[in-house]
Protein backbone atom coordinates (compact mmCIF):
# COMPACT_ATOMS: atom_id res chain seq x y z
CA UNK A 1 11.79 -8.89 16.64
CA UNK A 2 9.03 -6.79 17.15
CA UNK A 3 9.42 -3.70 14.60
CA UNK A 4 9.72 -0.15 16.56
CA UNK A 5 10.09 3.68 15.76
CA UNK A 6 10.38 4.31 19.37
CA UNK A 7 14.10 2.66 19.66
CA UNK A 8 16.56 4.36 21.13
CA UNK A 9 19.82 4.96 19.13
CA UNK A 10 23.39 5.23 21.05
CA UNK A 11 23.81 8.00 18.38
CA UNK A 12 21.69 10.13 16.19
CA UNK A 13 22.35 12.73 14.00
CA UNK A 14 21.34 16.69 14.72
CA UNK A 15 19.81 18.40 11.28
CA UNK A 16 22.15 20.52 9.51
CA UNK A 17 24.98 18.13 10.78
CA UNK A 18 27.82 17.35 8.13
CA UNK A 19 30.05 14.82 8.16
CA UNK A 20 32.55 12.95 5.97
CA UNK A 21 32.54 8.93 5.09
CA UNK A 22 35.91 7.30 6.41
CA UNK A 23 36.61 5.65 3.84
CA UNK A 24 35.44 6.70 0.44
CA UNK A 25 35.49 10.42 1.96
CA UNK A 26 31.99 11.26 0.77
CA UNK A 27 30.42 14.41 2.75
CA UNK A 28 27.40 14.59 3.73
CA UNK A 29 24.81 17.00 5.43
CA UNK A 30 22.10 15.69 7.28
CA UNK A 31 18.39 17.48 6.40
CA UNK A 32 16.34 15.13 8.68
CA UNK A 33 15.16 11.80 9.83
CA UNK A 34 13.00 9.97 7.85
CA UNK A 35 12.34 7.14 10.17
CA UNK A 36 13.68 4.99 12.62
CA UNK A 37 13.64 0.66 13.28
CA UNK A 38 15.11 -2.23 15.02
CA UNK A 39 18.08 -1.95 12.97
CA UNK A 40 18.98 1.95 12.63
CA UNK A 41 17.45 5.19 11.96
CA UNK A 42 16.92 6.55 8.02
CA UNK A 43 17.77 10.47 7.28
CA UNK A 44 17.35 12.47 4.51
CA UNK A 45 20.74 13.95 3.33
CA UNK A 46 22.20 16.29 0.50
CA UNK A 47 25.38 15.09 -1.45
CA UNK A 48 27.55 16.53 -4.16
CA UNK A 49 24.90 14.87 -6.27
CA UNK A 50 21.47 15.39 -4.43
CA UNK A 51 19.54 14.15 -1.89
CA UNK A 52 20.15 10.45 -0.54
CA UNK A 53 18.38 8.33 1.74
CA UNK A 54 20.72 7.29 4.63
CA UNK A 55 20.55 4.82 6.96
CA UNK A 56 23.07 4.88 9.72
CA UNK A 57 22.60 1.61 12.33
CA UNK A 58 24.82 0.40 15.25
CA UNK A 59 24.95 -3.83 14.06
CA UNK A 60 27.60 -4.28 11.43
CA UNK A 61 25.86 -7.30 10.62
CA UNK A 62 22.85 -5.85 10.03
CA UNK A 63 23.79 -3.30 8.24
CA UNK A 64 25.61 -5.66 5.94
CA UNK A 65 23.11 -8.13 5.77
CA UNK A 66 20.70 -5.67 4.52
CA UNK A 67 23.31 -4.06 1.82
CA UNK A 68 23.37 -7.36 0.63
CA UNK A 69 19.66 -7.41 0.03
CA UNK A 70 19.76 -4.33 -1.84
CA UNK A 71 22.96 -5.89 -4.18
CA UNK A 72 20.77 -8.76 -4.79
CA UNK A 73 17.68 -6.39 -5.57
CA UNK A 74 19.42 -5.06 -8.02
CA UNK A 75 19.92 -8.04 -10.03
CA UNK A 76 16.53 -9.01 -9.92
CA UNK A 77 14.82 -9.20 -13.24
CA UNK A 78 12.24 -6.61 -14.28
CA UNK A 79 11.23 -3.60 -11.84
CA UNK A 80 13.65 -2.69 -9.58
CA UNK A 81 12.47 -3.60 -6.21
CA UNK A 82 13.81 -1.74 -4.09
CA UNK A 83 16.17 1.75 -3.82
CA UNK A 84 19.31 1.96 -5.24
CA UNK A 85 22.43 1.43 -3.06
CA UNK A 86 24.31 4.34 -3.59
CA UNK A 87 27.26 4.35 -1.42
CA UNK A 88 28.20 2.16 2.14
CA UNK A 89 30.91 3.20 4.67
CA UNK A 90 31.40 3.96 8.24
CA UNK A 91 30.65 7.51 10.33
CA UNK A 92 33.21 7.99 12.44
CA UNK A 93 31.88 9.87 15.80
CA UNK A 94 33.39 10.65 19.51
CA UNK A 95 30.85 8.05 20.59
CA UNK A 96 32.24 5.61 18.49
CA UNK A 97 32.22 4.28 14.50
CA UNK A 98 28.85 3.54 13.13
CA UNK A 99 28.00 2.04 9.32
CA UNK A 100 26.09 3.56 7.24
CA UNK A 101 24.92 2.77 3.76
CA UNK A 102 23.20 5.80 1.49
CA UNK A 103 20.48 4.73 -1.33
CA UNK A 104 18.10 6.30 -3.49
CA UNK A 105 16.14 8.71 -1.90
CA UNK A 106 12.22 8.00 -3.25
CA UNK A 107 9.95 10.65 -3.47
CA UNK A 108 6.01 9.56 -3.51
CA UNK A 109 3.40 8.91 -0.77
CA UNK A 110 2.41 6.87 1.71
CA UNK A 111 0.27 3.81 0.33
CA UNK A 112 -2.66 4.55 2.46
CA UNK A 113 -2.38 8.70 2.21
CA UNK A 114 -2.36 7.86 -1.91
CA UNK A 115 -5.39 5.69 -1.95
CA UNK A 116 -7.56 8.40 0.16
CA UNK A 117 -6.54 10.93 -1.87
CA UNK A 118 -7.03 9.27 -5.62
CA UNK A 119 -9.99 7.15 -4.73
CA UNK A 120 -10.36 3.70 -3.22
CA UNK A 121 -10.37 2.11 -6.81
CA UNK A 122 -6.91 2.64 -6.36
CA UNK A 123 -5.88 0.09 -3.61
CA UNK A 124 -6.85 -3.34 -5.97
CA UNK A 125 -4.51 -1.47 -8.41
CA UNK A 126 -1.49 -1.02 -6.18
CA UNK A 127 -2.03 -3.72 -4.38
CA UNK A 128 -1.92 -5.70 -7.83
CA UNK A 129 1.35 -4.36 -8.59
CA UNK A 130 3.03 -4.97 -5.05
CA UNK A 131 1.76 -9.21 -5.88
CA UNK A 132 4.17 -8.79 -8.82
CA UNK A 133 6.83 -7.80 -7.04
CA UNK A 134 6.67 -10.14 -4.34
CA UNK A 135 6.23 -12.91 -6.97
CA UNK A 136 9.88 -11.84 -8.11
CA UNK A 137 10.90 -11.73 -4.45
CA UNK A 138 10.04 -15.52 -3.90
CA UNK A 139 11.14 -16.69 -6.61
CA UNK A 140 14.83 -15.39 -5.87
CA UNK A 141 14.40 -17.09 -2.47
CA UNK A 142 13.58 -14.14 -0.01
CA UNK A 143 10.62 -13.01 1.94
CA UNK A 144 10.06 -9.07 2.64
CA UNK A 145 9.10 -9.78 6.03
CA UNK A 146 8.38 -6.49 8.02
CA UNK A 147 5.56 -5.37 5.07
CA UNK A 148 3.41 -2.42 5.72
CA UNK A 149 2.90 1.11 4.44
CA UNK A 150 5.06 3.12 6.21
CA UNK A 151 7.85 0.55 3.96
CA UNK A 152 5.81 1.01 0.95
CA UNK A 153 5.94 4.75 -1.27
CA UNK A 154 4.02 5.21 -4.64
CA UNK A 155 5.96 7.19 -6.99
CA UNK A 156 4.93 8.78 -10.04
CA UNK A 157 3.22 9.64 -12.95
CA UNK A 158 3.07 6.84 -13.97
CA UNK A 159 1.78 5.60 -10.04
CA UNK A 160 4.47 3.03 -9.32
CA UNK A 161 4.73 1.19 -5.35
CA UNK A 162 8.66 0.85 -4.42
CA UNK A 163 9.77 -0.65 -1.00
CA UNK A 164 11.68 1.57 1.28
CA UNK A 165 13.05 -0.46 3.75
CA UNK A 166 14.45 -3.81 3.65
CA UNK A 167 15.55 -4.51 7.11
CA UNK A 168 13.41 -7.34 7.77
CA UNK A 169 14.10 -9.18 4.66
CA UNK A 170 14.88 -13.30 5.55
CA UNK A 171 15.73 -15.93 3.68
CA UNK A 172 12.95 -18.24 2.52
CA UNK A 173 12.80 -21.00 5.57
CA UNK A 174 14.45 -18.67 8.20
CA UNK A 175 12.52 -16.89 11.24
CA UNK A 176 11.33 -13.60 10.66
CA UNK A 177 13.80 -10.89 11.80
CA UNK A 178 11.85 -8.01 11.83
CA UNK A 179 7.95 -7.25 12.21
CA UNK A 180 4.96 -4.88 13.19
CA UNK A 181 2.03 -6.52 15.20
CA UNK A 182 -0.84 -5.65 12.66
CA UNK A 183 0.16 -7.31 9.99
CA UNK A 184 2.26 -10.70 11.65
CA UNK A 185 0.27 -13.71 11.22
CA UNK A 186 1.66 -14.70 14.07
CA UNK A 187 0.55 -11.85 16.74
CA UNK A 188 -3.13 -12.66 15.20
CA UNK A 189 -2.38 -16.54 15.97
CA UNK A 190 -3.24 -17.39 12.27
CA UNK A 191 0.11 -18.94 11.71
CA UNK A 192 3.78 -18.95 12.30
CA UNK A 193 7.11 -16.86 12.24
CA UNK A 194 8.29 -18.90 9.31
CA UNK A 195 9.51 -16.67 6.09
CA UNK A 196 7.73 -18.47 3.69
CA UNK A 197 5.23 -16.48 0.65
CA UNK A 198 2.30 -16.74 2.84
CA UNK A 199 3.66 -14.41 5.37
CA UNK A 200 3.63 -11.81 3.11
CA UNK A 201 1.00 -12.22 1.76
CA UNK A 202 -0.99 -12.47 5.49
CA UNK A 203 0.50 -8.83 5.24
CA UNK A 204 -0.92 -7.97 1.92
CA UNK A 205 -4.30 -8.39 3.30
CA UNK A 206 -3.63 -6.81 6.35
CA UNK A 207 -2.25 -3.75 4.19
CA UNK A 208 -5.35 -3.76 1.98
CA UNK A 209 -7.58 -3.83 5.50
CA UNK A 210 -5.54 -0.81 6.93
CA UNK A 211 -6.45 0.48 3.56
CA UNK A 212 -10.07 1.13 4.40
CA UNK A 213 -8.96 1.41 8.51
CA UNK A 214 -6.29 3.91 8.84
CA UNK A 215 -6.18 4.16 12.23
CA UNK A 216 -5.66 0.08 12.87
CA UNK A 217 -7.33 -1.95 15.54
CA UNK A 218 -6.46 -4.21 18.53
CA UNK A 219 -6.99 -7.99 18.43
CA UNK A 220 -9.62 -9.08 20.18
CA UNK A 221 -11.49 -12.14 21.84
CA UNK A 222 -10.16 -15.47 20.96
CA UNK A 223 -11.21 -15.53 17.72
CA UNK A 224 -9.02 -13.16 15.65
CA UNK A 225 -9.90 -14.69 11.95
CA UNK A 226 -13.76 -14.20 12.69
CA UNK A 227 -12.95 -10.09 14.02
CA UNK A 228 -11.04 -9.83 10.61
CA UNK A 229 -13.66 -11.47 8.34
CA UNK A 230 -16.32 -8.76 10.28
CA UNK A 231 -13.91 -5.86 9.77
CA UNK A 232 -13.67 -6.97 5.71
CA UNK A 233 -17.55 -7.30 5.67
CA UNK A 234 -18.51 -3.97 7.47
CA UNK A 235 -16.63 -1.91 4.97
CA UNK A 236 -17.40 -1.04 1.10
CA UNK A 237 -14.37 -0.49 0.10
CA UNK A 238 -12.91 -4.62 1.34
CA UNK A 239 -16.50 -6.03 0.10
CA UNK A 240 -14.93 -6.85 -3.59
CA UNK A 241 -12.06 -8.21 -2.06
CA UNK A 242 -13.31 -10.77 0.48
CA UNK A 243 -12.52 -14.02 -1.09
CA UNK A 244 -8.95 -13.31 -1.70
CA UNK A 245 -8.57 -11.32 2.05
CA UNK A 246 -9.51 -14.61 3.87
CA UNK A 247 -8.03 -17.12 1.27
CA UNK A 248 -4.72 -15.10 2.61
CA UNK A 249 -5.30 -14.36 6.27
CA UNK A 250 -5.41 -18.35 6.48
CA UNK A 251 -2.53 -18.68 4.42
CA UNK A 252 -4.13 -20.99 1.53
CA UNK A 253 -2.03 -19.14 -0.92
CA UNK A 254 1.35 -20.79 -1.83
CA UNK A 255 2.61 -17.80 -4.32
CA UNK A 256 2.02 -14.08 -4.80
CA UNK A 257 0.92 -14.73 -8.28
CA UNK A 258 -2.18 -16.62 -7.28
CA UNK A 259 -3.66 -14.11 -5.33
CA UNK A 260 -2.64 -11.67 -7.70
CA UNK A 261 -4.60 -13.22 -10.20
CA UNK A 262 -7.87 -13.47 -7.57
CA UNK A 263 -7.15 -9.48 -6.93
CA UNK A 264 -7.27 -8.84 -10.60
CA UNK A 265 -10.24 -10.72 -11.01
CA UNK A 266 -11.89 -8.36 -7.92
CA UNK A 267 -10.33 -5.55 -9.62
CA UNK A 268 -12.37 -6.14 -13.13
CA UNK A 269 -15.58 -7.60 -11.26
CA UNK A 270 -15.60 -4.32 -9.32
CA UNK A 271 -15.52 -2.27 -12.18
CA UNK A 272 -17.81 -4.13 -14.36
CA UNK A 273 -20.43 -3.92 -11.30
CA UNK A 274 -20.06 -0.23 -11.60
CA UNK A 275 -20.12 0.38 -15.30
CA UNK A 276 -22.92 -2.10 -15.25
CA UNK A 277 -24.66 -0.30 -11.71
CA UNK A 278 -24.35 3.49 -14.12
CA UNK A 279 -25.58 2.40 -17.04
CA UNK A 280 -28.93 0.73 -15.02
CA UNK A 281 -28.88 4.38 -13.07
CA UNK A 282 -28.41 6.65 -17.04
CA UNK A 283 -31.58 3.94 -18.16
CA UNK A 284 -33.51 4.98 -15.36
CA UNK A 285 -32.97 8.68 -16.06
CA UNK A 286 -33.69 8.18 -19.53
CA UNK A 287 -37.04 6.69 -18.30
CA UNK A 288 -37.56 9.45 -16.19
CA UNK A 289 -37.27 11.82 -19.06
CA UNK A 290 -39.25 9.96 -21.35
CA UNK A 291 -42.04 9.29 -18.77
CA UNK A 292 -41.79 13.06 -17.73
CA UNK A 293 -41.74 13.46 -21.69
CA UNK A 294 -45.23 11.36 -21.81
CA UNK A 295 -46.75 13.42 -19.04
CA UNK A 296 -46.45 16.53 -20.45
CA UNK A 297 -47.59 15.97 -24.27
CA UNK A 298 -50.64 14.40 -22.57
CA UNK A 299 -51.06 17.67 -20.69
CA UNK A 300 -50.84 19.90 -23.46
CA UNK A 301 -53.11 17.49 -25.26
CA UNK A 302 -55.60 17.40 -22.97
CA UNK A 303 -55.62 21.50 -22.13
CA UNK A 304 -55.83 21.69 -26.31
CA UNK A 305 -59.03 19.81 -26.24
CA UNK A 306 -60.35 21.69 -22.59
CA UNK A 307 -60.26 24.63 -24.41
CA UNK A 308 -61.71 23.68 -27.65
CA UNK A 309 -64.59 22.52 -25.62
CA UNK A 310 -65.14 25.93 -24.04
CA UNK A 311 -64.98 27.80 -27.05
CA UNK A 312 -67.41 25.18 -28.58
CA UNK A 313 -69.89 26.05 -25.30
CA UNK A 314 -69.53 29.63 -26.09
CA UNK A 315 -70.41 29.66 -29.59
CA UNK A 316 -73.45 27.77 -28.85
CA UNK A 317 -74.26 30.15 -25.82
CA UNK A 318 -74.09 33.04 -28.59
């Protein structure tokens, strides 16, 4: 299913709207939407105790199925993956009953408005620490699915990427449920549908490319893999990262952790080329300085004997 924020809801809530779960009897006041997919629209809502994130959606099913994720999330070993489930219920309404769950509400930036701001050096970094994550997500038999930035936040100090939505999370050998054109494999004709670790990591590179293209492109032509591999090699910022971007967009990697390990390797070549590109730049300044050094004890030299000469001339003039 082709991933939209343009979806109309049979219900959506007004801002400053209250209401009260039906059956745990929770209230809630709604500030705002935060976004909207194929499977609901996400608010931003005050509680007794603070803001939440709430998503209210009009499939039982897929509300459930996605609660379920989040359960599951939370017994996964190391980082938590994604937001705390806070709360799940139903919103009853004269248009009808709707479920809802309520989770953590993250506070951070989008991935690609943090990297502008803090420097490119920071996407390899991120990017290093979403591979981790994913690794764990694999391994417990899921793929993310819909991956982009608008599902990814960084929080912080110290910077840390969390996953915001997790509506298009499939079981490993299952079609994809949810997706945005730009980064499926599968719109780009460089693979299928299947949720298997390469699809997200096809994403990953597509992430890291809208990384140095904000604004996204259109495929083009019949040959989609050769427009990519022109995109990654007409921009400094994805130069570094080539080897791993292709080894991805044509799904050679079989687990997150392997082109983690080829982004970390990028990471540390990159910044070796620069420490090693300053320190040739600070030796040529210091050669600078000692040449200009050079230049000007000969001058003073050479004015010392001028005038030693001419006062030599005048004394024999006298």
């Amino acid at each position: 299913m082709k991933n939209s924020y343009t979806k109309n809801q049979a219900y959506k809530l007004q801002a400053g709207s209250k209401f009260i779960g039906k059956w745990h009897k929770k209230p809630y006041r709604i500030i705002r939407i935060l976004g909207s997919g194929a499977t609901g629209t996400v608010y931003l809502a005050e509680t007794d105790v603070g803001q939440v994130a709430l998503k209210v959606g009009e499939d039982n099913m897929a509300i459930t199925s996605e609660v379920n994720v989040l359960k599951h999330f939370s017994k996964v070993q190391g980082q938590i993956l994604g937001p705390s489930l806070l709360d799940v219920d139903d919103l009853v309404t004269p248009q009808g009953t709707f479920p809802f769950y309520a989770m953590e509400y993250l506070k951070g930036k989008n991935l690609i408005e943090y990297t502008k701001n803090r420097g490119s050096e920071w996407i390899g970094i991120i990017v290093i620490q979403l591979l981790g994550d994913l690794d764990r997500l694999h391994r417990e038999g899921w793929v993310f699915g819909d991956l982009k930035p608008d599902n990814l936040l960084v929080v912080g100090p110290p910077p840390r990427v969390r996953w915001l939505d997790v509506g298009g999370t499939t079981l490993l050998g299952r079609s994809i449920k949810e997706y945005t054109e730009f980064y499926d494999r599968g719109y780009w004709g460089l693979g299928t549908r299947k949720a298997e670790p390469s699809y997200d990591l096809f994403a990953v590179a597509m992430i890291l490319i809208n990384c140095a293209y904000p604004k996204r492109f259109d495929k083009q032509g019949d040959k989609p893999l050769q427009q990519l591999k022109q995109k990654i090699e007409s921009h400094q910022e994805l130069i570094p990262y080539r080897l791993p971007l292709m080894k991805a967009l044509q799904g050679k990697y079989k687990e997150a952790a392997e082109m983690k390990r080829d982004i970390l390797e990028a990471v540390s070549n990159r910044s070796s080329y620069k420490h090693v590109s300053k320190k040739k730049v600070n030796k040529k300044v210091k050669q600078k300085k000692k040449k200009s050094s050079y230049f000007i004890e000969f001058f003073l030299l050479f004015s010392f004997l001028l005038l030693a000469y001419i006062l030599y001339l005048f004394g024999q003039m006298m």
